[in-house]
C-alpha atoms as a PDB file:
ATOM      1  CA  UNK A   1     -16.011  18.764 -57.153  1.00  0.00           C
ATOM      2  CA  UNK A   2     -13.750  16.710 -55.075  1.00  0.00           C
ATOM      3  CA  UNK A   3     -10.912  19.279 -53.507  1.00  0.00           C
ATOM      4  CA  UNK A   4      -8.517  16.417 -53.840  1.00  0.00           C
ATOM      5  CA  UNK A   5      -9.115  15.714 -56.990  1.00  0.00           C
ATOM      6  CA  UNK A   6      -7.476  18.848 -58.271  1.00  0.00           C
ATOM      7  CA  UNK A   7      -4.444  18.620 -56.467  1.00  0.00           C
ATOM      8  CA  UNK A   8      -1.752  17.534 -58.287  1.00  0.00           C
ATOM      9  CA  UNK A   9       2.201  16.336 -57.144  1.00  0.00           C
ATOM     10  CA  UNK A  10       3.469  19.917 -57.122  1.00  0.00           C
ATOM     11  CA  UNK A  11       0.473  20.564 -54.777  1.00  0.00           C
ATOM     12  CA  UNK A  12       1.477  18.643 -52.516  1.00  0.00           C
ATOM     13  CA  UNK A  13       5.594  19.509 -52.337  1.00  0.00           C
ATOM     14  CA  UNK A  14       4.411  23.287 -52.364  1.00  0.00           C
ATOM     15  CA  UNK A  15       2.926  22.036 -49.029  1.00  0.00           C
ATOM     16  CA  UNK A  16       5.639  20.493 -47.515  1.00  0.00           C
ATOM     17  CA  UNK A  17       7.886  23.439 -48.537  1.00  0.00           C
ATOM     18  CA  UNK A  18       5.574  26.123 -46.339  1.00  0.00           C
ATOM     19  CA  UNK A  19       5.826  23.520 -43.630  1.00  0.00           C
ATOM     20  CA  UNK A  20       9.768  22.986 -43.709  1.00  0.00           C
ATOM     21  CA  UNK A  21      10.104  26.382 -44.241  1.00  0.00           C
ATOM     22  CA  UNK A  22       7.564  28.470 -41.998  1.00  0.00           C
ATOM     23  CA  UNK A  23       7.513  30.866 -44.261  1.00  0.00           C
ATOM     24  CA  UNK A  24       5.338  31.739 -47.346  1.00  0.00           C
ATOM     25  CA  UNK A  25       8.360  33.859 -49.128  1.00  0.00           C
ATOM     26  CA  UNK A  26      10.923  31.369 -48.643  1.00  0.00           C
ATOM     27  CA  UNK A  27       8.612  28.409 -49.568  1.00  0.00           C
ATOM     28  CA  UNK A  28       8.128  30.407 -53.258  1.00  0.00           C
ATOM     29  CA  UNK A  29      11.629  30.979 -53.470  1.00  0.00           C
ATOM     30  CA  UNK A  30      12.660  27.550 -53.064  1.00  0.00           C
ATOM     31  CA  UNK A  31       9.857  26.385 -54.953  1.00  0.00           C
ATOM     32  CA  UNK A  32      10.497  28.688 -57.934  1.00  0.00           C
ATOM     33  CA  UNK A  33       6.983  30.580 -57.671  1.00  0.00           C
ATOM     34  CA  UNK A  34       6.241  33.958 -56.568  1.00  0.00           C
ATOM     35  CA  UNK A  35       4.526  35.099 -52.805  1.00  0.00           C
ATOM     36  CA  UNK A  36       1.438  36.396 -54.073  1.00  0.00           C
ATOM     37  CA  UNK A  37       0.696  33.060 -56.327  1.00  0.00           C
ATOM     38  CA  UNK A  38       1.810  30.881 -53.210  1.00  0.00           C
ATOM     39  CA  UNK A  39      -0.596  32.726 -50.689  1.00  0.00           C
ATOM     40  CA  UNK A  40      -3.333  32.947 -53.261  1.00  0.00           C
ATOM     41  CA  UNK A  41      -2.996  28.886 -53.925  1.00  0.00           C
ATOM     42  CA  UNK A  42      -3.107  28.320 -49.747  1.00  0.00           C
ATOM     43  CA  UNK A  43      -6.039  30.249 -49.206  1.00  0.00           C
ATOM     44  CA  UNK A  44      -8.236  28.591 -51.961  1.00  0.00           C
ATOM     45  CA  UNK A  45      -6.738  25.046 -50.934  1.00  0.00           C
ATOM     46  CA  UNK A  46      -7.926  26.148 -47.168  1.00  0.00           C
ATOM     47  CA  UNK A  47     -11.147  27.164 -48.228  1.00  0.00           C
ATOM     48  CA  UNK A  48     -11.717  24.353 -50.627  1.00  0.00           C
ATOM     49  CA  UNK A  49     -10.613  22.086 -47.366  1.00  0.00           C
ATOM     50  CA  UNK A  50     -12.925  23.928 -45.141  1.00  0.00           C
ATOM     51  CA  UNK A  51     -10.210  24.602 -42.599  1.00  0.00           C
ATOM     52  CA  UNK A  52      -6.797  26.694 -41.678  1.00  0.00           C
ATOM     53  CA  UNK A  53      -3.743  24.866 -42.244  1.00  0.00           C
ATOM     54  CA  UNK A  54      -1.623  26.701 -41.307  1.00  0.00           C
ATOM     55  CA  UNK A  55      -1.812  29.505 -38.066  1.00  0.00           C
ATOM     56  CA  UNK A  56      -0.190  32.641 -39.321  1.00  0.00           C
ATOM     57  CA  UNK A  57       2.305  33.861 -36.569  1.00  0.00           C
ATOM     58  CA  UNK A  58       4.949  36.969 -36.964  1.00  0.00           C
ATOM     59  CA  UNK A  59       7.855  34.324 -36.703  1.00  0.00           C
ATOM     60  CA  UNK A  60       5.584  32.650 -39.387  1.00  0.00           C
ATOM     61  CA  UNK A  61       3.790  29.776 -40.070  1.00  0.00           C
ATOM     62  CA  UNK A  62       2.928  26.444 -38.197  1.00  0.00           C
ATOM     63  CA  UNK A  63       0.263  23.688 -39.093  1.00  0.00           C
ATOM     64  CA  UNK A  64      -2.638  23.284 -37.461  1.00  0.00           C
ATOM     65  CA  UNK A  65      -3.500  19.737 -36.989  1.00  0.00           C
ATOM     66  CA  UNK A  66      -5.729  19.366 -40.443  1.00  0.00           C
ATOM     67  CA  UNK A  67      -2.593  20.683 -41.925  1.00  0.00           C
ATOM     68  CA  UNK A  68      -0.433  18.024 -40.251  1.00  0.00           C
ATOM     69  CA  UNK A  69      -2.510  15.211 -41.059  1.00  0.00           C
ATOM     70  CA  UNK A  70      -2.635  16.623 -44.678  1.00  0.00           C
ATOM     71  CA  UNK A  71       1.136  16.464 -44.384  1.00  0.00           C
ATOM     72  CA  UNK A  72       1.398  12.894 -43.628  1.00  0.00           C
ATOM     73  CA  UNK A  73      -0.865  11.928 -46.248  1.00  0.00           C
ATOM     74  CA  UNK A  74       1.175  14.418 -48.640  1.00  0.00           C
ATOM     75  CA  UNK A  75       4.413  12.741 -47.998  1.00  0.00           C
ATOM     76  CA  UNK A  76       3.304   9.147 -48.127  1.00  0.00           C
ATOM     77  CA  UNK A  77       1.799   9.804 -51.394  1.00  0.00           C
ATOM     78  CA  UNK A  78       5.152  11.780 -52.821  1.00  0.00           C
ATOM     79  CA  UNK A  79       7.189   8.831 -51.317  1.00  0.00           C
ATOM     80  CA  UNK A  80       5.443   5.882 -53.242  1.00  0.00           C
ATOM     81  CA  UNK A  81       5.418   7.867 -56.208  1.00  0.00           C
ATOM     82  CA  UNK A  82       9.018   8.036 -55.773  1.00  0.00           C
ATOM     83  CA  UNK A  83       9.341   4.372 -54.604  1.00  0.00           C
ATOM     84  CA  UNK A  84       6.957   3.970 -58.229  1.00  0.00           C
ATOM     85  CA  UNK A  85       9.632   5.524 -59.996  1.00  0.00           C
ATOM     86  CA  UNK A  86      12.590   3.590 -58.452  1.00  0.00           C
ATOM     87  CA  UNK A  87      10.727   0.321 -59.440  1.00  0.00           C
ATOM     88  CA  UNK A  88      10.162   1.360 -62.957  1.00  0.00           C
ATOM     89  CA  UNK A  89      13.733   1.977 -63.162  1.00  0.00           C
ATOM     90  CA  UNK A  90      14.731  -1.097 -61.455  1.00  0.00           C
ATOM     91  CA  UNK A  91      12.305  -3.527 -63.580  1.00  0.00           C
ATOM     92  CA  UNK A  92      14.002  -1.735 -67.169  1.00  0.00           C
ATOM     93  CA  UNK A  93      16.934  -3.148 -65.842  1.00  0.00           C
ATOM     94  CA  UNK A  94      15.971  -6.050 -65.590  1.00  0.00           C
ATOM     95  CA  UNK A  95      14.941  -6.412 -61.576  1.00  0.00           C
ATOM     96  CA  UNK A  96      12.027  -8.236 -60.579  1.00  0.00           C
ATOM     97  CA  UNK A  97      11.377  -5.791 -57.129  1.00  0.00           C
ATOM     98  CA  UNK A  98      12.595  -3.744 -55.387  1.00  0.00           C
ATOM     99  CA  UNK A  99      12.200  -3.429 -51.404  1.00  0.00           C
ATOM    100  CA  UNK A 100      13.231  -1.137 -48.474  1.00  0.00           C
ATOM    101  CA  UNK A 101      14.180  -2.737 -45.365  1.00  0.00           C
ATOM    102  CA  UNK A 102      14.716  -0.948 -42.068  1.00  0.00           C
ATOM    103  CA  UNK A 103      16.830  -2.563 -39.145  1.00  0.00           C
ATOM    104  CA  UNK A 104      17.589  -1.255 -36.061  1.00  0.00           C
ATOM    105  CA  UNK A 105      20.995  -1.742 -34.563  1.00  0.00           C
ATOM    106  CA  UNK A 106      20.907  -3.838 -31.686  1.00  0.00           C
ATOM    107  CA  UNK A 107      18.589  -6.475 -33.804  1.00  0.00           C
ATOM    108  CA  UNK A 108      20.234  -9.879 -34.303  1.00  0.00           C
ATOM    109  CA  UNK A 109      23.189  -9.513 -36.806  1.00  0.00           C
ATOM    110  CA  UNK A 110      22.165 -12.862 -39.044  1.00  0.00           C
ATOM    111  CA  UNK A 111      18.612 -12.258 -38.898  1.00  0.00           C
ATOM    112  CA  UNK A 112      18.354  -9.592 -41.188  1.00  0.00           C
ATOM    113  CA  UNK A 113      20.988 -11.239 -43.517  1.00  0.00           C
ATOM    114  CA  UNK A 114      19.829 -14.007 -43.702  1.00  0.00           C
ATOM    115  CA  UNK A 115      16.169 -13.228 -44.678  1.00  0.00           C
ATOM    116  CA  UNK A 116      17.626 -10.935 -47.773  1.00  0.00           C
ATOM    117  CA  UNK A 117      19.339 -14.143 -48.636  1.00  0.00           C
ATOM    118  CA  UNK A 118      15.778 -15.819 -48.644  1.00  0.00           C
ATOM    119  CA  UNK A 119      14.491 -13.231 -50.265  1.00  0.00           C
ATOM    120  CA  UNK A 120      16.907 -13.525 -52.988  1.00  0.00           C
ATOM    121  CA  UNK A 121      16.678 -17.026 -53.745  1.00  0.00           C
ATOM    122  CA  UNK A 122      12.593 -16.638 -54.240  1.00  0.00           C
ATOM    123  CA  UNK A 123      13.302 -13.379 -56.450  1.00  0.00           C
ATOM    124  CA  UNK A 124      17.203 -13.659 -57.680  1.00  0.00           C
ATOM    125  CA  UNK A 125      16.502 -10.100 -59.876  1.00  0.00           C
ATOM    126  CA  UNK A 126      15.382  -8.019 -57.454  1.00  0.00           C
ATOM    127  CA  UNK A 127      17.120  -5.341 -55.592  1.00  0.00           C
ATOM    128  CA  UNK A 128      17.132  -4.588 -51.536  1.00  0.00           C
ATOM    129  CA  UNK A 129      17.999  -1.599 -49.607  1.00  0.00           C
ATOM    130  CA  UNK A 130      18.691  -1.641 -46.038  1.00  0.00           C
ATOM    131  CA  UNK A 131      18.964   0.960 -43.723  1.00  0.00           C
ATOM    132  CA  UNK A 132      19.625   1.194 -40.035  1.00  0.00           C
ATOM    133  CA  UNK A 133      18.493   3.815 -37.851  1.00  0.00           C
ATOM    134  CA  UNK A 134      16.709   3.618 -34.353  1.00  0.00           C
ATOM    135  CA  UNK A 135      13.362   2.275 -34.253  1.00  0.00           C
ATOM    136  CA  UNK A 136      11.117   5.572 -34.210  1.00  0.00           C
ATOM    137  CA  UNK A 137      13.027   7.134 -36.901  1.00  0.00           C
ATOM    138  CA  UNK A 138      12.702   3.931 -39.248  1.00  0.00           C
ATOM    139  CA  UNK A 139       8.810   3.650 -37.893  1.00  0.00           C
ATOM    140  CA  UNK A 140       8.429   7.224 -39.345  1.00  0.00           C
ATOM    141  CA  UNK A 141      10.166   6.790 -42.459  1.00  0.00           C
ATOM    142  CA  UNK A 142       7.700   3.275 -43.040  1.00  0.00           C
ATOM    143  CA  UNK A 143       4.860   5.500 -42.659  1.00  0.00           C
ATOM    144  CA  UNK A 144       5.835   7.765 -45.170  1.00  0.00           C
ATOM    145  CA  UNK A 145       6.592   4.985 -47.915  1.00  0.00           C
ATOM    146  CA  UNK A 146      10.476   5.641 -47.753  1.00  0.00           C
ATOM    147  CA  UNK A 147      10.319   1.677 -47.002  1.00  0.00           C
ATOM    148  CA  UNK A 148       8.413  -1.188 -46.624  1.00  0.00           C
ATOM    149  CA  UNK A 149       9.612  -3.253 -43.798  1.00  0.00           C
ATOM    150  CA  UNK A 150      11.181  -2.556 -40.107  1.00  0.00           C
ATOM    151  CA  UNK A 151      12.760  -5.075 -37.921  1.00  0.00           C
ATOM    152  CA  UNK A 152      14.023  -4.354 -34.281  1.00  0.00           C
ATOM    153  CA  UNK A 153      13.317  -4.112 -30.728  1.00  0.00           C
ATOM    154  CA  UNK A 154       9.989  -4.362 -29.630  1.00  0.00           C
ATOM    155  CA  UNK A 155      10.208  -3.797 -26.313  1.00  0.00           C
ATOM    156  CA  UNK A 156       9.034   0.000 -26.463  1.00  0.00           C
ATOM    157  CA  UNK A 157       7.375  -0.895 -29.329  1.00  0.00           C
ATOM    158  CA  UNK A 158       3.820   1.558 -29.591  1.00  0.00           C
ATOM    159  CA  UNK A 159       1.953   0.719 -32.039  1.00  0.00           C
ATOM    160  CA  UNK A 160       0.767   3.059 -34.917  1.00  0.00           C
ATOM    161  CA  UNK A 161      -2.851   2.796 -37.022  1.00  0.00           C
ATOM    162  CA  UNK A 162      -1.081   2.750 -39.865  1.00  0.00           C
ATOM    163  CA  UNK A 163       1.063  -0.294 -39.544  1.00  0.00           C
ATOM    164  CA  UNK A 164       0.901  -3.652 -38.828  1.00  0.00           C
ATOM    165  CA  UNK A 165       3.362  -5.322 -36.352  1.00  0.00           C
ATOM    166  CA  UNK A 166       4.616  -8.930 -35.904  1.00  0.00           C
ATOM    167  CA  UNK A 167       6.194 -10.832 -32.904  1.00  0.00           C
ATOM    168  CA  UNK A 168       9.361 -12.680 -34.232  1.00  0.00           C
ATOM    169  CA  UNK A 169      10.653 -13.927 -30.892  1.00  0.00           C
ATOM    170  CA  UNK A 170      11.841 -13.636 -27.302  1.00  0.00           C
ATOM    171  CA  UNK A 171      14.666 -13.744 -25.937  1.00  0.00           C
ATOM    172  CA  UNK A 172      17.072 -12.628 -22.787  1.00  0.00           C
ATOM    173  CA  UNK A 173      19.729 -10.359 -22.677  1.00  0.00           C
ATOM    174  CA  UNK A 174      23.138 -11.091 -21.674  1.00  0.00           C
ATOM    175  CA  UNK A 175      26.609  -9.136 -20.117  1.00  0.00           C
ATOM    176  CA  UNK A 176      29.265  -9.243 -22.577  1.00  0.00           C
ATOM    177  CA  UNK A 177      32.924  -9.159 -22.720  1.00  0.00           C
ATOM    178  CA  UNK A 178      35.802  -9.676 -24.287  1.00  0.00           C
ATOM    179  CA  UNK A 179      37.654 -12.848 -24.292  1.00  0.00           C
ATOM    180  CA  UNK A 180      40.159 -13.211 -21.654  1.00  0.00           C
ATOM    181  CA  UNK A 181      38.405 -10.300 -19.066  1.00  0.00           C
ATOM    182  CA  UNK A 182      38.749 -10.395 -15.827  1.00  0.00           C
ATOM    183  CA  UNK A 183      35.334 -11.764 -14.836  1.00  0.00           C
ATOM    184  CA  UNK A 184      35.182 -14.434 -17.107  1.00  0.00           C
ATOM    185  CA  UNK A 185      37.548 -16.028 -14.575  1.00  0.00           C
ATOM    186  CA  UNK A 186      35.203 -15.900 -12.028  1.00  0.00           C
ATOM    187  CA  UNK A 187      32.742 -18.815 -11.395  1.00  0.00           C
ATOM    188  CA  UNK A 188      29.994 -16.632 -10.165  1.00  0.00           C
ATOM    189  CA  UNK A 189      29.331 -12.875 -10.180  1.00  0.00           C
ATOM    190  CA  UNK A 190      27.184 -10.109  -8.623  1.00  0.00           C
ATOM    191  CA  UNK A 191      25.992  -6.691  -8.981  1.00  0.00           C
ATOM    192  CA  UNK A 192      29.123  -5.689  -6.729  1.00  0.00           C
ATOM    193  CA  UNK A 193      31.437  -6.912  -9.753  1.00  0.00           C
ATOM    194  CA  UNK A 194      29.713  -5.645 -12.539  1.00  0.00           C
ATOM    195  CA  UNK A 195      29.761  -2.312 -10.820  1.00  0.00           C
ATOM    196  CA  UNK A 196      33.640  -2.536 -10.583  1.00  0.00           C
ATOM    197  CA  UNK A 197      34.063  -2.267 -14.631  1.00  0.00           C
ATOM    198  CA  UNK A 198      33.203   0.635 -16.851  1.00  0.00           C
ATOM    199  CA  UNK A 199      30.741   0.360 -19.221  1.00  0.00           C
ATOM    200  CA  UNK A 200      29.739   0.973 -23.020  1.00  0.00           C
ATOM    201  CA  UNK A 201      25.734   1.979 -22.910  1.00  0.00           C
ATOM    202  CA  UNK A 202      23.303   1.820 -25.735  1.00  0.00           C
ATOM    203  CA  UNK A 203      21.435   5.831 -25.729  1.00  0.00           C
ATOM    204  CA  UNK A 204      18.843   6.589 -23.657  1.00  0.00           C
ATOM    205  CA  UNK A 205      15.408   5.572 -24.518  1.00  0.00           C
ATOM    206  CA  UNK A 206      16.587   2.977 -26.801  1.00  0.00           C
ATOM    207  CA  UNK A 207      14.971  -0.889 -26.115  1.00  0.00           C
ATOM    208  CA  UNK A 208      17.936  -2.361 -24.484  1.00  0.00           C
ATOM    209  CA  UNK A 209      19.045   0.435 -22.629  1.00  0.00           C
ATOM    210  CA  UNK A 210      15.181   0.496 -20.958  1.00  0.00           C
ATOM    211  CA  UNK A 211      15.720  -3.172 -20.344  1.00  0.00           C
ATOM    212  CA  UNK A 212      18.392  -2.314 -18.481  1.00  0.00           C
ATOM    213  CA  UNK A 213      17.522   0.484 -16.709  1.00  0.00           C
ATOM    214  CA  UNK A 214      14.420  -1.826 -15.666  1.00  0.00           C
ATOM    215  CA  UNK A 215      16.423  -4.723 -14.358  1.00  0.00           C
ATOM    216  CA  UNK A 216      18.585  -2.131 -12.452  1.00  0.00           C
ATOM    217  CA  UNK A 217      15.437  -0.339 -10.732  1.00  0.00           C
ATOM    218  CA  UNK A 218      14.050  -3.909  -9.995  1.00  0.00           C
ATOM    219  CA  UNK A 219      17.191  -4.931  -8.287  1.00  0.00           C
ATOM    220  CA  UNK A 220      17.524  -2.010  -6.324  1.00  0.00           C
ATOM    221  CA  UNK A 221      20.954  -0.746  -7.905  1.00  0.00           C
ATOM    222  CA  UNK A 222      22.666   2.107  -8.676  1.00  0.00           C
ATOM    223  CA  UNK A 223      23.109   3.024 -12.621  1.00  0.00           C
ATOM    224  CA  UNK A 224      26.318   1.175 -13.731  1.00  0.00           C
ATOM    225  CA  UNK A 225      29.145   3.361 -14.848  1.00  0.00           C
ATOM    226  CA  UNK A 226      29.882   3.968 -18.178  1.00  0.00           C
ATOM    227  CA  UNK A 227      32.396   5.454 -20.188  1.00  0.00           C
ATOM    228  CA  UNK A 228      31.142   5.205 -23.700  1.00  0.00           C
ATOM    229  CA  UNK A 229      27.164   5.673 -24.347  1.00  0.00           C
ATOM    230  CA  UNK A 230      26.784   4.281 -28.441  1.00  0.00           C
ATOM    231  CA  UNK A 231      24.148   2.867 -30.459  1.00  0.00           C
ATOM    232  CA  UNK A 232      26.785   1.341 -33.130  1.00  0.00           C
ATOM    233  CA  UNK A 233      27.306  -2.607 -32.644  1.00  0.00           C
ATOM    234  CA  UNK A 234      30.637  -2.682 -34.650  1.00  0.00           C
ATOM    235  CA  UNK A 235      32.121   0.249 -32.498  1.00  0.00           C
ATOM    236  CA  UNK A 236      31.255  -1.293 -28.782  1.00  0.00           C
ATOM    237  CA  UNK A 237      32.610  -4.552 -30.459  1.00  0.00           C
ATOM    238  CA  UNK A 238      35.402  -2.940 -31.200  1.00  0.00           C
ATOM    239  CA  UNK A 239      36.042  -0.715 -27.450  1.00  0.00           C
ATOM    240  CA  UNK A 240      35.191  -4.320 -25.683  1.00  0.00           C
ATOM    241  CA  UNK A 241      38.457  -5.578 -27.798  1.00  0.00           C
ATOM    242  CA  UNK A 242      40.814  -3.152 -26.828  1.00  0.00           C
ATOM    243  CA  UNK A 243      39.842  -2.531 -23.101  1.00  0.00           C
ATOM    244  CA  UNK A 244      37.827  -4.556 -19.842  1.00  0.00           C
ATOM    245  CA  UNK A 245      34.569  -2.444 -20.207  1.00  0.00           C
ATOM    246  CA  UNK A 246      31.436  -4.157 -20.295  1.00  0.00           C
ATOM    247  CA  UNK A 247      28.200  -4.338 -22.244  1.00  0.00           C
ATOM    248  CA  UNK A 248      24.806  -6.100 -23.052  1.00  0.00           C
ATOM    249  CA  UNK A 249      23.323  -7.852 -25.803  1.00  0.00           C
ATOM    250  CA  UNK A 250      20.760  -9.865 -26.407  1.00  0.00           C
ATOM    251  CA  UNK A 251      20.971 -13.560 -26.842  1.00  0.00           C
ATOM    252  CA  UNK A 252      21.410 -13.907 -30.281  1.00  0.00           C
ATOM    253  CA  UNK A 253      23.528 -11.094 -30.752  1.00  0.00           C
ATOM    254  CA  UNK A 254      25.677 -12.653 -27.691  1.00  0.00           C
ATOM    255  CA  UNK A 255      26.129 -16.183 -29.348  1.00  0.00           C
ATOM    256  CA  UNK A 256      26.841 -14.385 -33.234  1.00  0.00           C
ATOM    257  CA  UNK A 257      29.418 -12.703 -32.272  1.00  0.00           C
ATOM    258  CA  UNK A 258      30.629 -15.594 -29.474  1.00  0.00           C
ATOM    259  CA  UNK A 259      31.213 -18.019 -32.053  1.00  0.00           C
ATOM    260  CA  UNK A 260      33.480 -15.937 -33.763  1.00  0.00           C
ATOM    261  CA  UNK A 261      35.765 -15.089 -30.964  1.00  0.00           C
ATOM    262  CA  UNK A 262      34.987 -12.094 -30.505  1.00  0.00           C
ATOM    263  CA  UNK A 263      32.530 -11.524 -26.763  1.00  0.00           C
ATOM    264  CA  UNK A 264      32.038 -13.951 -24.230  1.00  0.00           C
ATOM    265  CA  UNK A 265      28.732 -13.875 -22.329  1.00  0.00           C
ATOM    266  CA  UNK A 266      29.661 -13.888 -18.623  1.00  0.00           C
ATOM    267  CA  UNK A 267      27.866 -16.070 -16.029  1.00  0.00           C
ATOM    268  CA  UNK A 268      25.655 -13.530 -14.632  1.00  0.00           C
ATOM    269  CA  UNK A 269      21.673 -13.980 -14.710  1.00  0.00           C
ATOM    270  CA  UNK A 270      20.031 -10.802 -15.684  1.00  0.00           C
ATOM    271  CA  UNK A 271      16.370 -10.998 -15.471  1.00  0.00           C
ATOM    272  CA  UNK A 272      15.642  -8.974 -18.604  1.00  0.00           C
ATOM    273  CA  UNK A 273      13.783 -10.217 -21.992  1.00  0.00           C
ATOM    274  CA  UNK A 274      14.078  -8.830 -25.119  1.00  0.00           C
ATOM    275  CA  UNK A 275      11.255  -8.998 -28.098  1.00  0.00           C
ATOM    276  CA  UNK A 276      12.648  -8.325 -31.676  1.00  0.00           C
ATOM    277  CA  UNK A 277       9.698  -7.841 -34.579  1.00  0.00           C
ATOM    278  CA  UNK A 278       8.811  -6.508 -37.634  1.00  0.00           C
ATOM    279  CA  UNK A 279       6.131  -3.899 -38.924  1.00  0.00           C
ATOM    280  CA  UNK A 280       4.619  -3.099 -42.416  1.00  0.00           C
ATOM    281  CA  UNK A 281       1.855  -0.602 -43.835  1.00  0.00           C
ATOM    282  CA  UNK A 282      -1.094  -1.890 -43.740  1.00  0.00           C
ATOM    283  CA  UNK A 283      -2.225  -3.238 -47.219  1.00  0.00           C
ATOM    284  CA  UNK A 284       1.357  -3.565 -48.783  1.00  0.00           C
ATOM    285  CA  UNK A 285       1.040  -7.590 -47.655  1.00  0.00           C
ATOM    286  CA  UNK A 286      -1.429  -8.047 -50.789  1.00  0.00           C
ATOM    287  CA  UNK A 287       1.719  -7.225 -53.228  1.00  0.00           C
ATOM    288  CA  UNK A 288       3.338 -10.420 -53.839  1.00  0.00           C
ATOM    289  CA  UNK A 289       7.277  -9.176 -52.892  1.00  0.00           C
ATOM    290  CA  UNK A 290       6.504  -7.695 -49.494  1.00  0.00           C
ATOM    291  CA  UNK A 291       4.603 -11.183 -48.645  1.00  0.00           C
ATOM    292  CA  UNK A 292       7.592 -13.225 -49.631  1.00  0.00           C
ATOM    293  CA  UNK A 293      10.340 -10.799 -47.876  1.00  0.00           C
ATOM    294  CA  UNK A 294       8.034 -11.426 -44.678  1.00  0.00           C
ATOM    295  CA  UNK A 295       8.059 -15.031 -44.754  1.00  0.00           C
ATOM    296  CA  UNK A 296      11.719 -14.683 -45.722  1.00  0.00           C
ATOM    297  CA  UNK A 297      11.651 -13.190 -42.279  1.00  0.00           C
ATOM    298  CA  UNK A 298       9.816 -15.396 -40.807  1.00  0.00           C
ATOM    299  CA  UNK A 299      11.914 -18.454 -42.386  1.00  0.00           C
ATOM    300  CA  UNK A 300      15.015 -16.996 -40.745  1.00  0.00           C
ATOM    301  CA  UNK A 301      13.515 -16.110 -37.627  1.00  0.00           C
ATOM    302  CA  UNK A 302      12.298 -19.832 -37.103  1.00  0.00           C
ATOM    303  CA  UNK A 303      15.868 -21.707 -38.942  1.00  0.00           C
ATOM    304  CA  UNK A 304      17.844 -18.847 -36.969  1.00  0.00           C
ATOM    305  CA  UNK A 305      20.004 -19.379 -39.872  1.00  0.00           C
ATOM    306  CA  UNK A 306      23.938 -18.813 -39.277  1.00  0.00           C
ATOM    307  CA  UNK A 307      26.551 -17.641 -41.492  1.00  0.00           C
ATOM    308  CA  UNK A 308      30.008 -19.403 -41.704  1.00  0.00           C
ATOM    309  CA  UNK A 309      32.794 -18.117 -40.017  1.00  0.00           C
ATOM    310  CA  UNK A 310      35.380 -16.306 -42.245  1.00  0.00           C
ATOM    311  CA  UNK A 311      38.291 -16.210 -40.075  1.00  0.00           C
END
């Protein structure tokens, strides 16, 4: 008989526990069963699997690489069943879907928006969650079925076998200020001037900081100085209004958040592109509400719909 057929749900959390845990005693504890039971399941699940998965070590355990790639097939399958059980819930009340949507934070600020709007007006019952993280943590959390779409940066994009990826468009990046800064006096600038101002950097090793770092390496310059190293738009926003330190965006984000007074791109050309996308699991594009939320995604990334300003 089929070893996977006799697994069941509580299988497969007992599995995660002795991988989140290490440890086959703490594992039964927090899964209410006793040592001996737990060790006895493992070793008949091992045999029945025809390998270790897990290598026994005195600080513990660790998986071996079957048991990790049983892992990631464990969690997807507990995520969709609880993903299954949100929807039930959602459809009693009277919802039509229900969808997960990751966005990363330097992704365009109306693109997102205005695709949930789209999505709305083709399904006005259902409900969306969004979440924003940075792209490898919302990649991982697709994988597992925690949700069913991711839009950012794509410019360290990798991709996975288990996803598929779209290109939504291209654009550059731009220095940003405040209104009234110093610079945006100036008719033309150089490195020499940007290098005078402190700056507000987006982490290490995310998109637009690599962009960066590229166009820095490529120009032959010296990191910029910075003061403030954040990944939250809204914050940097907020630092740019209340002193003269610079930052980058790209060019949507630049002319959002331009027309409402609030940055002004200065007159500085810096050879960097950006690429903002969106990925899926493969498959989910044959249910009917993931196709429309990525044509709603598509719609908006084509209109590049913008929202009134509410001043």
């Amino acid at each position: 008989m089929d070893w996977t057929r006799r697994l069941r749900l509580s299988h497969l959390q007992l599995l995660i526990s002795l991988a989140e845990t290490g440890s086959i005693s703490e594992a039964a504890r927090v899964t209410f069963t006793t040592q001996p039971a737990l060790s006895k399941w493992l070793k008949e699940l091992e045999d029945s699997v025809g390998a270790p998965l897990f290598e026994r070590h005195a600080r513990g355990l660790k998986p071996t690489s079957q048991g990790y790639m049983l892992l990631g097939h464990a969690r997807r399958v507990l995520s969709e069943m609880d993903r299954a059980q949100q929807n039930m819930a959602a459809m009693q009340e009277g919802s039509s879907y229900r969808v997960a949507i990751g966005t990363s934070p330097a992704s365009a600020p109306n693109l997102v928006p205005a695709a949930i709007i789209q999505f709305l007006r083709l399904h006005p019952n259902a409900q969306v969650e969004l979440q924003e993280n940075t792209m490898n943590v919302l990649l991982d959390r697709l994988e597992q079925g925690q949700l069913d779409l991711v839009v950012g940066r794509f410019d360290n994009f990798a991709p996975r076998h288990s996803l598929c990826s779209e290109l939504l468009y291209e654009e550059t990046m731009r220095v940003i200020s405040r209104p009234g800064h110093p610079l945006t006096r100036q008719p033309s600038l150089d490195w020499e001037a940007l290098h005078a101002f402190d700056w507000i950097m987006w982490p290490v090793g995310t998109p637009i900081r690599s962009k960066l770092d590229i166009t820095l390496t490529n120009a032959g310059q010296r990191p910029l100085p910075y003061r403030v190293e954040s990944s939250s738009l809204i914050a940097n926003l907020w630092l740019m209004q209340l002193s003269d330190m610079l930052s980058i965006a790209s060019d949507r984000v630049a002319d959002h958040f331009t027309q409402r007074g609030l940055i002004v791109p200065l007159e500085f050309e810096l050879d960097a592109l950006g690429t903002l996308g969106m990925c899926w699991r493969k498959g989910t594009e044959s249910d009917q509400g993931i196709a429309d939320l990525l044509d709603s995604l598509r719609y908006a990334s084509a209109n590049q719909i913008e929202f009134p300003d509410a001043r």
